[in-house]
N, C-alpha and C. Protein backbone atom coordinates (compact mmCIF):
# COMPACT_ATOMS: atom_id res chain seq x y z
N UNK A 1 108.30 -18.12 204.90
CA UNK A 1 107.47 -17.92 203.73
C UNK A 1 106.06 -18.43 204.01
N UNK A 2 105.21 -17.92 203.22
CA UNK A 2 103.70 -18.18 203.69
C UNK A 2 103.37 -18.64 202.02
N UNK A 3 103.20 -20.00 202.41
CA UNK A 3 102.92 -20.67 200.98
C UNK A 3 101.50 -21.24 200.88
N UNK A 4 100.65 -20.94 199.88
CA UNK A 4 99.13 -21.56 200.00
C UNK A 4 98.77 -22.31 198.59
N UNK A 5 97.70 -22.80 198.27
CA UNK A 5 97.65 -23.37 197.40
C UNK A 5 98.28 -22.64 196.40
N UNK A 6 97.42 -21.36 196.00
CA UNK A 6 97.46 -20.50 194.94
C UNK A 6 98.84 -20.18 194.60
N UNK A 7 99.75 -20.49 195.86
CA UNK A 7 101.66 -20.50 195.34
C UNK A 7 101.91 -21.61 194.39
N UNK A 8 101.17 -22.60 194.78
CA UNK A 8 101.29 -23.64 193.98
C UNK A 8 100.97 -23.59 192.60
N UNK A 9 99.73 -23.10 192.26
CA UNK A 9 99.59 -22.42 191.08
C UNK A 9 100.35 -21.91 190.09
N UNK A 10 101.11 -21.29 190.89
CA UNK A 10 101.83 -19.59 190.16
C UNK A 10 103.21 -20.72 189.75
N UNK A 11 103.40 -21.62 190.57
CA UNK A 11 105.03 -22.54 190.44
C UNK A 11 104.30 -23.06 189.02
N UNK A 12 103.29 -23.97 189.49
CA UNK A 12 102.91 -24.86 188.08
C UNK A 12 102.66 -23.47 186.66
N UNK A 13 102.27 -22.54 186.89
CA UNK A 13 102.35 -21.90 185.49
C UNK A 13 103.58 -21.41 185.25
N UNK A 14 104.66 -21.27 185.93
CA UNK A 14 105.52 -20.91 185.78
C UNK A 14 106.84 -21.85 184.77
N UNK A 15 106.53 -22.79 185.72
CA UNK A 15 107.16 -23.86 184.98
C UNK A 15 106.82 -24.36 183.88
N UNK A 16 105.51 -24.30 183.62
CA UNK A 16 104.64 -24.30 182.00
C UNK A 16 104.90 -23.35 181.27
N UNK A 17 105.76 -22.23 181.38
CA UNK A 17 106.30 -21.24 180.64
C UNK A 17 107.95 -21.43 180.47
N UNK A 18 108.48 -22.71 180.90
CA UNK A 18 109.82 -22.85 180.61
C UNK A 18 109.99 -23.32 179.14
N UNK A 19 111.26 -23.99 178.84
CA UNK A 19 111.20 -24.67 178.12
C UNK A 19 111.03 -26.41 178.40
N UNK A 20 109.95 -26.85 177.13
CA UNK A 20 109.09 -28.29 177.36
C UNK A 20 110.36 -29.19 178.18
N UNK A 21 109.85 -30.00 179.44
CA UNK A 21 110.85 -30.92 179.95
C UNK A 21 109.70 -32.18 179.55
N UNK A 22 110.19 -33.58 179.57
CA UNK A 22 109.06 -34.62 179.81
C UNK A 22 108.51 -35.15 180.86
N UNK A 23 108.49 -33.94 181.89
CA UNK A 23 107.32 -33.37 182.81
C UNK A 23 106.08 -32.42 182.36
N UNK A 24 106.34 -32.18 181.12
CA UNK A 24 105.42 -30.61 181.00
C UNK A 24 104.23 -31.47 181.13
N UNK A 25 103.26 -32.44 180.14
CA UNK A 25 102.72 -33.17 180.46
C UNK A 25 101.49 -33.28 181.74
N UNK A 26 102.48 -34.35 182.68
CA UNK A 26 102.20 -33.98 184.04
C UNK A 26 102.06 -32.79 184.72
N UNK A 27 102.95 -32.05 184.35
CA UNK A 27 103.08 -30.41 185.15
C UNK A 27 101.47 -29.91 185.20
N UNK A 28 101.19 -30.25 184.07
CA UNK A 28 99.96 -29.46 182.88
C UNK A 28 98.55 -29.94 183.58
N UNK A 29 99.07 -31.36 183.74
CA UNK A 29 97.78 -32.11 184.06
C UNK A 29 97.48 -31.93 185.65
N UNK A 30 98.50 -31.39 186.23
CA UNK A 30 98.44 -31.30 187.83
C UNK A 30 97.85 -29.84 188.16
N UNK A 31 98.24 -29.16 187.31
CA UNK A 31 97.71 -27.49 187.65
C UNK A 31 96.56 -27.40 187.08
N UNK A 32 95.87 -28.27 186.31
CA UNK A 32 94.14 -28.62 185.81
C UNK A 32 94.01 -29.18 187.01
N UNK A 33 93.94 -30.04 187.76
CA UNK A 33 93.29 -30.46 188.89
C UNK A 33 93.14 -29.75 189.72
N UNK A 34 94.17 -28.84 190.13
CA UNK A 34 94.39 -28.06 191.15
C UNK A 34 93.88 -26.68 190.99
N UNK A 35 93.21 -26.44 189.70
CA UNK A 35 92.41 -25.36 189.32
C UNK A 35 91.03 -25.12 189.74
N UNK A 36 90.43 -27.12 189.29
CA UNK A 36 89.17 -27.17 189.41
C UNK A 36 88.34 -26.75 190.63
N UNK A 37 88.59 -26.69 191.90
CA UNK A 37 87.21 -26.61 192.79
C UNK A 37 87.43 -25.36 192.69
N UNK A 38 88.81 -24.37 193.01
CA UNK A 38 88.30 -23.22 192.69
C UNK A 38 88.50 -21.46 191.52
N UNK A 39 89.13 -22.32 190.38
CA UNK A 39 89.33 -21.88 189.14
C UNK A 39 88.39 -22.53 187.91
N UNK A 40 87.56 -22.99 188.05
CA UNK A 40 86.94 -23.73 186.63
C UNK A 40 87.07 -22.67 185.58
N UNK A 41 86.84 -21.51 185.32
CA UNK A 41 86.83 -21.31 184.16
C UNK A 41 88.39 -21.33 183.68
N UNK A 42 89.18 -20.98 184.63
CA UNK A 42 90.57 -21.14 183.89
C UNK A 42 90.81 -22.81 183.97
N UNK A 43 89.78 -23.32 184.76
CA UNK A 43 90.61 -24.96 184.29
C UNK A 43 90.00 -25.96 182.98
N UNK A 44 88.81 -24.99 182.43
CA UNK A 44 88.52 -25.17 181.42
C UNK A 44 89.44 -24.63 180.40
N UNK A 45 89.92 -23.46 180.11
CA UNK A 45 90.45 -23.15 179.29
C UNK A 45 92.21 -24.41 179.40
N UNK A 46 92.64 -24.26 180.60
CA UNK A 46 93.96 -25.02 180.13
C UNK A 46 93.69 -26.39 180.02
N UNK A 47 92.37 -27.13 179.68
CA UNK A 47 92.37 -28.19 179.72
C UNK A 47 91.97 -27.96 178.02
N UNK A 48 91.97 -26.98 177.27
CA UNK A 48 92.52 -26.53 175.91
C UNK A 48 93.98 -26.88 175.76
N UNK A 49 94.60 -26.22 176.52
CA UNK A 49 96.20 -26.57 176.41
C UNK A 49 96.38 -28.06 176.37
N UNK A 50 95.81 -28.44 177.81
CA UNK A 50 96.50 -30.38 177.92
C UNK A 50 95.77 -31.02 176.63
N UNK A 51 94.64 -30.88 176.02
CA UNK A 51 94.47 -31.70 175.00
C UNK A 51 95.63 -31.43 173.91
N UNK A 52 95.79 -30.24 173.86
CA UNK A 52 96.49 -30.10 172.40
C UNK A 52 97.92 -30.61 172.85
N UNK A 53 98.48 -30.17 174.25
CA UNK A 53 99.72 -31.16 174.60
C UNK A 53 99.62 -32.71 174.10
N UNK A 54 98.34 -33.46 174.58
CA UNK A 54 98.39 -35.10 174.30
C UNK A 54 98.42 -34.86 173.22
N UNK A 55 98.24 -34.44 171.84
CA UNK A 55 99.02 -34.55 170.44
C UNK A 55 100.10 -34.27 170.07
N UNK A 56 100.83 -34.15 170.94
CA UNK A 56 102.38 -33.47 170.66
C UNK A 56 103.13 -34.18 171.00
N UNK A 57 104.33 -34.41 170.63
CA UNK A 57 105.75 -34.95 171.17
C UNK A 57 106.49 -34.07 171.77
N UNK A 58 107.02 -34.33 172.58
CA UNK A 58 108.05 -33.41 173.17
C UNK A 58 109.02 -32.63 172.53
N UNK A 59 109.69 -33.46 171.23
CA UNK A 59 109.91 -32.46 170.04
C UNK A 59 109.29 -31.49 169.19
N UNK A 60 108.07 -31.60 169.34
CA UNK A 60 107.14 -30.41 168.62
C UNK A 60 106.78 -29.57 169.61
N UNK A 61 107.00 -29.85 170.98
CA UNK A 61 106.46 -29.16 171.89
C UNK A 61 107.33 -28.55 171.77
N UNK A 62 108.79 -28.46 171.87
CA UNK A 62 110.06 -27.59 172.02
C UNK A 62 110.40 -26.93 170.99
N UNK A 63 109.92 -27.76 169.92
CA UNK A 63 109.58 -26.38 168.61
C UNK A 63 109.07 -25.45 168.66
N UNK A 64 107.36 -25.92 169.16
CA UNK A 64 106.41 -24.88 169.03
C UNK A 64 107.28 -24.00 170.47
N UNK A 65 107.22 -24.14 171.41
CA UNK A 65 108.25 -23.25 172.50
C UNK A 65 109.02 -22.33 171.59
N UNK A 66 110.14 -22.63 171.04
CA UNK A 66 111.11 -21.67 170.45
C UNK A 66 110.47 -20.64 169.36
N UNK A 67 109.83 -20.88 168.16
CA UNK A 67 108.96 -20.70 167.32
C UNK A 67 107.95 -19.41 168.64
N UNK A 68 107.50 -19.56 169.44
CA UNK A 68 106.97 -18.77 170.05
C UNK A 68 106.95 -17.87 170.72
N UNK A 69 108.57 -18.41 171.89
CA UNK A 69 108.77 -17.49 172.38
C UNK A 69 110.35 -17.12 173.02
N UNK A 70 111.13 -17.84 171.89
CA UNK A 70 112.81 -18.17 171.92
C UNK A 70 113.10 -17.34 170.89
N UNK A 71 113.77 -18.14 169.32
CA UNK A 71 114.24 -17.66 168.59
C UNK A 71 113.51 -17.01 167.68
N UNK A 72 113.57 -15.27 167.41
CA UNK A 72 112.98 -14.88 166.29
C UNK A 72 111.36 -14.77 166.61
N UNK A 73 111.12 -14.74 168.44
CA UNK A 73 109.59 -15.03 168.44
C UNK A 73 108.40 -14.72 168.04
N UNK A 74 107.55 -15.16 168.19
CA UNK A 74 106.38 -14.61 167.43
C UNK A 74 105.71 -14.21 168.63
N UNK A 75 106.05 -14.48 170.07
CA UNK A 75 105.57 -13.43 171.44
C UNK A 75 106.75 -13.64 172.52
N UNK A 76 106.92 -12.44 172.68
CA UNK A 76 107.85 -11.99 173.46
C UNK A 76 107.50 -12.50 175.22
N UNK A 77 107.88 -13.36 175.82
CA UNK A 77 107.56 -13.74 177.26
C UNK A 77 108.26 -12.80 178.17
N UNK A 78 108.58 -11.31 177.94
CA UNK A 78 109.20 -10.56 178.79
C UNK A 78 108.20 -9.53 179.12
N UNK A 79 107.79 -9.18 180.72
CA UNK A 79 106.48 -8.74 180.89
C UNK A 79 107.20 -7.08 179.94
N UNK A 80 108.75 -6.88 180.87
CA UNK A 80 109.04 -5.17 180.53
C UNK A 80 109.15 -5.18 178.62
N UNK A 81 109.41 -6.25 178.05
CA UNK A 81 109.51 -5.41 176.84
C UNK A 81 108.01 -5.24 175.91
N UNK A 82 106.83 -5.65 177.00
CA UNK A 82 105.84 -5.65 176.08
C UNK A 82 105.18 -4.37 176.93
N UNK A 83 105.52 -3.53 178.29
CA UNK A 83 105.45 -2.20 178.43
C UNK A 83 106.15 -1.20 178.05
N UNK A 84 107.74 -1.60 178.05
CA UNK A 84 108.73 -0.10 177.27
C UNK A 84 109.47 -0.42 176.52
N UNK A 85 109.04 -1.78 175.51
CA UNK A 85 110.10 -1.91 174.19
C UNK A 85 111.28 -2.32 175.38
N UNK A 86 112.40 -1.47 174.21
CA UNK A 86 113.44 -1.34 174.64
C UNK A 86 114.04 -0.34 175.45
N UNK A 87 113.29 0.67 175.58
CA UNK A 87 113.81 2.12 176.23
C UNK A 87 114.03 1.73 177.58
N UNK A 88 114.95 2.45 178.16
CA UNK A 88 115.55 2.62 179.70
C UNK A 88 114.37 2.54 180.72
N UNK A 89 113.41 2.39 180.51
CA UNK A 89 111.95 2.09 181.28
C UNK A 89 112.64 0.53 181.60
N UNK A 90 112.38 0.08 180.21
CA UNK A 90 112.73 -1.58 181.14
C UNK A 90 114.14 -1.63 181.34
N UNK A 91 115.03 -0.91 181.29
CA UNK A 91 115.84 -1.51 182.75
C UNK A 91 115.90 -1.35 183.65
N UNK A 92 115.22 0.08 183.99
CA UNK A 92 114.43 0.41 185.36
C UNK A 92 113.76 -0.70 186.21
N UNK A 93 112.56 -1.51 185.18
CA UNK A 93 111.59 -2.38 185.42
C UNK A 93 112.15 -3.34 186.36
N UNK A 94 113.51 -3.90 185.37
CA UNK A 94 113.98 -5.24 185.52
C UNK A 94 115.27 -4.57 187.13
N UNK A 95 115.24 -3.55 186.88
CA UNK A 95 115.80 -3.15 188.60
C UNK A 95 115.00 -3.88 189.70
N UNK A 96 113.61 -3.00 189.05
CA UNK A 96 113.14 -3.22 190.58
C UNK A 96 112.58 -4.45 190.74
N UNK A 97 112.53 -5.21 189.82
CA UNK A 97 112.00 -6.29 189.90
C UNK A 97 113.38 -7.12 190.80
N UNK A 98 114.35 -6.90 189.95
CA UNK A 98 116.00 -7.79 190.93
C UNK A 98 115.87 -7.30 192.78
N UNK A 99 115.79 -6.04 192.62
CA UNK A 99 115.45 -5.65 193.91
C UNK A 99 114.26 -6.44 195.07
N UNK A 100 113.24 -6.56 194.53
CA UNK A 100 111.88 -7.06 195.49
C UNK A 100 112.68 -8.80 195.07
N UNK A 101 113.39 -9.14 194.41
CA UNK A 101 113.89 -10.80 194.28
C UNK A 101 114.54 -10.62 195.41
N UNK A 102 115.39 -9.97 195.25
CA UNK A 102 116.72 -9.60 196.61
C UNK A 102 115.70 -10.00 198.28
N UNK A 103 115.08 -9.38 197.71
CA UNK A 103 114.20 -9.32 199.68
C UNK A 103 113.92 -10.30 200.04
N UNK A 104 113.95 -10.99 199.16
CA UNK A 104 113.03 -12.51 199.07
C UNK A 104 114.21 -14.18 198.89
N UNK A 105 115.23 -13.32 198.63
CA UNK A 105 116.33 -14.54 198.16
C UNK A 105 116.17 -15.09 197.21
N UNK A 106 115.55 -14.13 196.21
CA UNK A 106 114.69 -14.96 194.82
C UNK A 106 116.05 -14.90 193.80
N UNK A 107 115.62 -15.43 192.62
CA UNK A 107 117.04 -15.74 191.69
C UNK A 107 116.65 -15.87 190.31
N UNK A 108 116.46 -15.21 189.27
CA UNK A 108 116.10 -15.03 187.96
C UNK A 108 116.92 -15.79 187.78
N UNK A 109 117.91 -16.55 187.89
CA UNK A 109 118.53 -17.78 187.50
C UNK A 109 119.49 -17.19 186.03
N UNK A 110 119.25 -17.76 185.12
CA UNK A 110 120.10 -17.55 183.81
C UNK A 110 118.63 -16.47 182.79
N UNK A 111 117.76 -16.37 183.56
CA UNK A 111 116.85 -15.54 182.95
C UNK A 111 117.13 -14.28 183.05
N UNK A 112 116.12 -13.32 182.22
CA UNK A 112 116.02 -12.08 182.93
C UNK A 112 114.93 -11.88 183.89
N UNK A 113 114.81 -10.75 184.69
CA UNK A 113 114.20 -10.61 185.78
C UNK A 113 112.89 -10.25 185.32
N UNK A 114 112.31 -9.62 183.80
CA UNK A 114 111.26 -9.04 183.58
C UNK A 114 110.35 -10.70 182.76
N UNK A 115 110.94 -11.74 182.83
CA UNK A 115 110.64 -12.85 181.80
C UNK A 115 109.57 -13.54 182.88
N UNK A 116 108.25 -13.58 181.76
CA UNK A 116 106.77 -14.04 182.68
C UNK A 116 107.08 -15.41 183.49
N UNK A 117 107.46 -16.24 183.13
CA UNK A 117 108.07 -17.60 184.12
C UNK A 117 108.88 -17.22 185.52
N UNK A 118 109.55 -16.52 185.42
CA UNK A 118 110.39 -15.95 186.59
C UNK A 118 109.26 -15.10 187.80
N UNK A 119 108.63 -13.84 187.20
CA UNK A 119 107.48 -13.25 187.57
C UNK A 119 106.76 -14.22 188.29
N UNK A 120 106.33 -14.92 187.76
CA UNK A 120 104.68 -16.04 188.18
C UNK A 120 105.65 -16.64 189.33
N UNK A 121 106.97 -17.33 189.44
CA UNK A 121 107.57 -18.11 190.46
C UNK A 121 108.09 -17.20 191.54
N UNK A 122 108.36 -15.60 191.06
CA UNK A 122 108.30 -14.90 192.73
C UNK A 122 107.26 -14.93 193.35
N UNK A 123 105.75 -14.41 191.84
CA UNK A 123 104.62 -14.40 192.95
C UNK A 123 104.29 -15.54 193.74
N UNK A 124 104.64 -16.67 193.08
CA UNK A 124 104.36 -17.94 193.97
C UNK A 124 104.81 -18.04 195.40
N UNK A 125 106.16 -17.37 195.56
CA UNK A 125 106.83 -17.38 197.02
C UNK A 125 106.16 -16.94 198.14
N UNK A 126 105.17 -16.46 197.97
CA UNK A 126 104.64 -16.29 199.21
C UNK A 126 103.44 -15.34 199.14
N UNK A 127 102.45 -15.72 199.92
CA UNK A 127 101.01 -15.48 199.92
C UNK A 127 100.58 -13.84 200.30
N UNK A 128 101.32 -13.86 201.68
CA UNK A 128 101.46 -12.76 202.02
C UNK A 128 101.83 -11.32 201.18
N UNK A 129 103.42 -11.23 200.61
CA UNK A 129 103.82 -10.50 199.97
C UNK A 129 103.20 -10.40 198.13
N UNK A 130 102.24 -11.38 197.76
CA UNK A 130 101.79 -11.25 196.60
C UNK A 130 100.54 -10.50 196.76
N UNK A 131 100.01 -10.22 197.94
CA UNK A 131 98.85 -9.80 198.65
C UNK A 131 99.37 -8.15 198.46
N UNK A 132 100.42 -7.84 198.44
CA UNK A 132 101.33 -6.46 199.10
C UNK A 132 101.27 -5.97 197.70
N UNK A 133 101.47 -4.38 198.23
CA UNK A 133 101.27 -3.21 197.17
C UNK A 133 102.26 -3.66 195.82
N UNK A 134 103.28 -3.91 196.04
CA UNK A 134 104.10 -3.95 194.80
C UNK A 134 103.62 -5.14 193.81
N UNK A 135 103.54 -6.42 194.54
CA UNK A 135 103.02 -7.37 193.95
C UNK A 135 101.84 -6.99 193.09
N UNK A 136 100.77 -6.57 193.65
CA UNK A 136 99.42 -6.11 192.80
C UNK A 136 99.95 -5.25 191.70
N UNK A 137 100.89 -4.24 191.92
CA UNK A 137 100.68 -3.42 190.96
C UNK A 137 101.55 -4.72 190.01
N UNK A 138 102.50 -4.65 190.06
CA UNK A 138 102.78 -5.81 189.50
C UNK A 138 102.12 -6.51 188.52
N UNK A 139 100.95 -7.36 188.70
CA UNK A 139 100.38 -7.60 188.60
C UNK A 139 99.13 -7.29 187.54
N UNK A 140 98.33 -6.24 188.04
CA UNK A 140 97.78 -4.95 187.53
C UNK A 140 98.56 -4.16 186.63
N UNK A 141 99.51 -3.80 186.56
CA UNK A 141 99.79 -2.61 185.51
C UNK A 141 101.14 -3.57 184.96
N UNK A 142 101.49 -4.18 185.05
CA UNK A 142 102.72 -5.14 184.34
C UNK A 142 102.29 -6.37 184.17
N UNK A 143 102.05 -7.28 184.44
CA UNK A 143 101.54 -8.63 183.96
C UNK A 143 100.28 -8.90 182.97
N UNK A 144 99.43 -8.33 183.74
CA UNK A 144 97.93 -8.45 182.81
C UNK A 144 98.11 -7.41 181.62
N UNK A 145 98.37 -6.55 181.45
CA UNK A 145 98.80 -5.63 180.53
C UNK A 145 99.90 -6.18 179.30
N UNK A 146 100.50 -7.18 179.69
CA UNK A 146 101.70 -7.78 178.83
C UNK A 146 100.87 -8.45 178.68
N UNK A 147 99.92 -9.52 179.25
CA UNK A 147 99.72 -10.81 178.49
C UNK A 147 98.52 -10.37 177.82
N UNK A 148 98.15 -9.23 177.78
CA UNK A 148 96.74 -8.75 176.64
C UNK A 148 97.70 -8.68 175.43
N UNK A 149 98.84 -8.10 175.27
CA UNK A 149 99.74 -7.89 174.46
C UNK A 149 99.84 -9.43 174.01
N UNK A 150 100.76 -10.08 174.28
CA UNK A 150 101.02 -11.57 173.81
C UNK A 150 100.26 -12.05 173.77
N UNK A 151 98.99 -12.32 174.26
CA UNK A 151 97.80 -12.82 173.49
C UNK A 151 97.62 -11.81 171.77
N UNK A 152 97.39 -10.99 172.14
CA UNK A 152 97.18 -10.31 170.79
C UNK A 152 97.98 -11.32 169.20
N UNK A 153 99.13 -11.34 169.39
CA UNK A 153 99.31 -12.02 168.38
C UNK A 153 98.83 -13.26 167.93
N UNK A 154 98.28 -13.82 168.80
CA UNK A 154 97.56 -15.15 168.00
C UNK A 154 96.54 -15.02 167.14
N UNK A 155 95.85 -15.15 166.21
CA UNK A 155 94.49 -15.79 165.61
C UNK A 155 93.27 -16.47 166.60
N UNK A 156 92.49 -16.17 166.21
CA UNK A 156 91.37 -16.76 167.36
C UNK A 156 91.39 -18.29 166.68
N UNK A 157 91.72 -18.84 165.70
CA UNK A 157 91.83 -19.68 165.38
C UNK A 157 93.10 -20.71 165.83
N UNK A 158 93.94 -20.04 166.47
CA UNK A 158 95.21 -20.32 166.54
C UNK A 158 95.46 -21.94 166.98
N UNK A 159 96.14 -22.70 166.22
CA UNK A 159 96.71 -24.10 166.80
C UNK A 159 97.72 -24.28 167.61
N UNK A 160 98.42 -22.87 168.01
CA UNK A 160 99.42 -23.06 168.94
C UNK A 160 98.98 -23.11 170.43
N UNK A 161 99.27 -24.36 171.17
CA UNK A 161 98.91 -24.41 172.29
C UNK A 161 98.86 -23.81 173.19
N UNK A 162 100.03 -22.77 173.13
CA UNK A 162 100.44 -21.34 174.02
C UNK A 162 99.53 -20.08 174.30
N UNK A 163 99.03 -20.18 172.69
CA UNK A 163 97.43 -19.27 172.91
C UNK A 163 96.83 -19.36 174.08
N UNK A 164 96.21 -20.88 174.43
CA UNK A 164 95.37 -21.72 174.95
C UNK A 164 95.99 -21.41 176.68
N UNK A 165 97.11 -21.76 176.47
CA UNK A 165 98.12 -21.30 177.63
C UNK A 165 98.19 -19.70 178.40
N UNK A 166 98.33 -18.82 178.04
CA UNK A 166 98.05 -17.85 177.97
C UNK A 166 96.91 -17.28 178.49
N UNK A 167 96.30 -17.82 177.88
CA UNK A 167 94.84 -17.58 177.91
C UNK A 167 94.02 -17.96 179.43
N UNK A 168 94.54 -19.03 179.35
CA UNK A 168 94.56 -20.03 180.65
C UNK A 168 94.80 -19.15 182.55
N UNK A 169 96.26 -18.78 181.59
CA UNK A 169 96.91 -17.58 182.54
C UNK A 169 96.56 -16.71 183.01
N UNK A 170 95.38 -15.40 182.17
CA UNK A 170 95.36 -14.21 182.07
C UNK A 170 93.49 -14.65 182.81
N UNK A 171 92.81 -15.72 183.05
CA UNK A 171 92.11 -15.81 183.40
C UNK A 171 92.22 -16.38 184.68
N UNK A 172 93.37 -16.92 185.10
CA UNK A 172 93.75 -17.60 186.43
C UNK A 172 94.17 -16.12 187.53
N UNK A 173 94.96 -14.79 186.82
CA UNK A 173 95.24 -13.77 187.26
C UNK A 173 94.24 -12.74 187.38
N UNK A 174 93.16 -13.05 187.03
CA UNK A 174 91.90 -12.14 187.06
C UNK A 174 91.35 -12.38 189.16
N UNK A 175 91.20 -11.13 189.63
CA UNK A 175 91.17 -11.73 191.16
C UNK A 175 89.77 -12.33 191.51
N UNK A 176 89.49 -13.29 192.24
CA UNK A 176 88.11 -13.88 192.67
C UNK A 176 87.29 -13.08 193.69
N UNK A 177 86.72 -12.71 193.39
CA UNK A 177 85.85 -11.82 194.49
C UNK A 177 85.71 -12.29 196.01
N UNK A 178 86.04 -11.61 196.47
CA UNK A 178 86.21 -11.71 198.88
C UNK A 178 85.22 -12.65 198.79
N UNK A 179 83.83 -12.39 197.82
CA UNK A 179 82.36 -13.05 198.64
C UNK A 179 82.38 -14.38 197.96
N UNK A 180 82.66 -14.81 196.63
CA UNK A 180 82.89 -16.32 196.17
C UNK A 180 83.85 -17.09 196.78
N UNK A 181 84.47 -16.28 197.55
CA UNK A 181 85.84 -17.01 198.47
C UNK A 181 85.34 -17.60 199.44
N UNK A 182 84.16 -17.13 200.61
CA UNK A 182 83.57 -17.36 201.47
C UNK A 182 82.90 -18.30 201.02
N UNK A 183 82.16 -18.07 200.44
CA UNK A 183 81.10 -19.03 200.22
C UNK A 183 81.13 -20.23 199.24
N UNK A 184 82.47 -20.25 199.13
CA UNK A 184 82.79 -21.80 198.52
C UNK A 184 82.67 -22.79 199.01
């Protein structure tokens, strides 16, 4: 596997899309550091998230979690059901997604295969293959496309930290241009 920082990344948001452990915290505060020299604007935005985390308990955090995106949610964390609902598209989706896991020895675990936490921790596996055609489209026409969707439901006002989160996300997945790479 070809692991680089930016795998590291994709683990820490990934795991910030589980449900709250009393690591999230730390998790939170480690993928802000690791943003800054060369993500600032997304490490500005999730340093939206970690403040509103330091007001929370771990019980409100696991509220606001379920409330959001568990029971009855108010945003769906599944990239396929925010491209084909329910129709036979996403079980197609969630095929090929099990499939490119398969190649990789990857493991949706007790999840499903189309659920954004799972997604962000294949792309993390490796530098190389997130670089590769499937990954991008991936990426491009399934990820960023869902999380315009799940952003949508918030309020610009919104107090839920997940907004902030999200948000965080969909600006960390935006690609950095070849020439700001160099010349960092």
């Amino acid at each position: 596997m070809n692991k680089d920082s930016t795998s590291s990344l994709f683990d820490l948001f990934a795991a910030l899309l589980e449900y709250p452990s009393a690591e999230m915290t730390e998790q939170a505060r480690d993928c802000l550091e690791q943003l800054k020299p060369t993500h600032p604007e997304t490490a500005e935005a999730l340093d939206k998230f970690v403040r509103k985390l330091d007001q929370l308990s771990i019980e409100k955090m696991r509220e606001l979690y379920t409330i959001t995106f568990d029971m009855q949610p108010v945003c769906y964390p599944y990239v396929g059901y925010h491209l084909f609902g329910e129709s036979y598209k996403r079980g197609a989706f969630m095929a090929q997604l099990n499939e490119a896991y398969h190649a990789f020895d990857y493991s949706a675990g007790q999840e499903l295969p189309d659920h954004l936490a799972v997604i962000l921790g294949f792309l993390g596996l490796d530098a190389t293959n997130r670089a590769g055609e499937f990954c991008q489209t991936l990426l491009d026409h399934g990820v960023q496309p869902a999380l315009e969707k799940m952003l949508k439901v918030f309020s610009e006002d919104s107090e839920n930290p997940y907004a902030e989160f999200l948000s965080a996300l969909q600006l960390f997945l935006v690609p950095i241009p070849e020439k700001e790479l160099t010349h960092a």
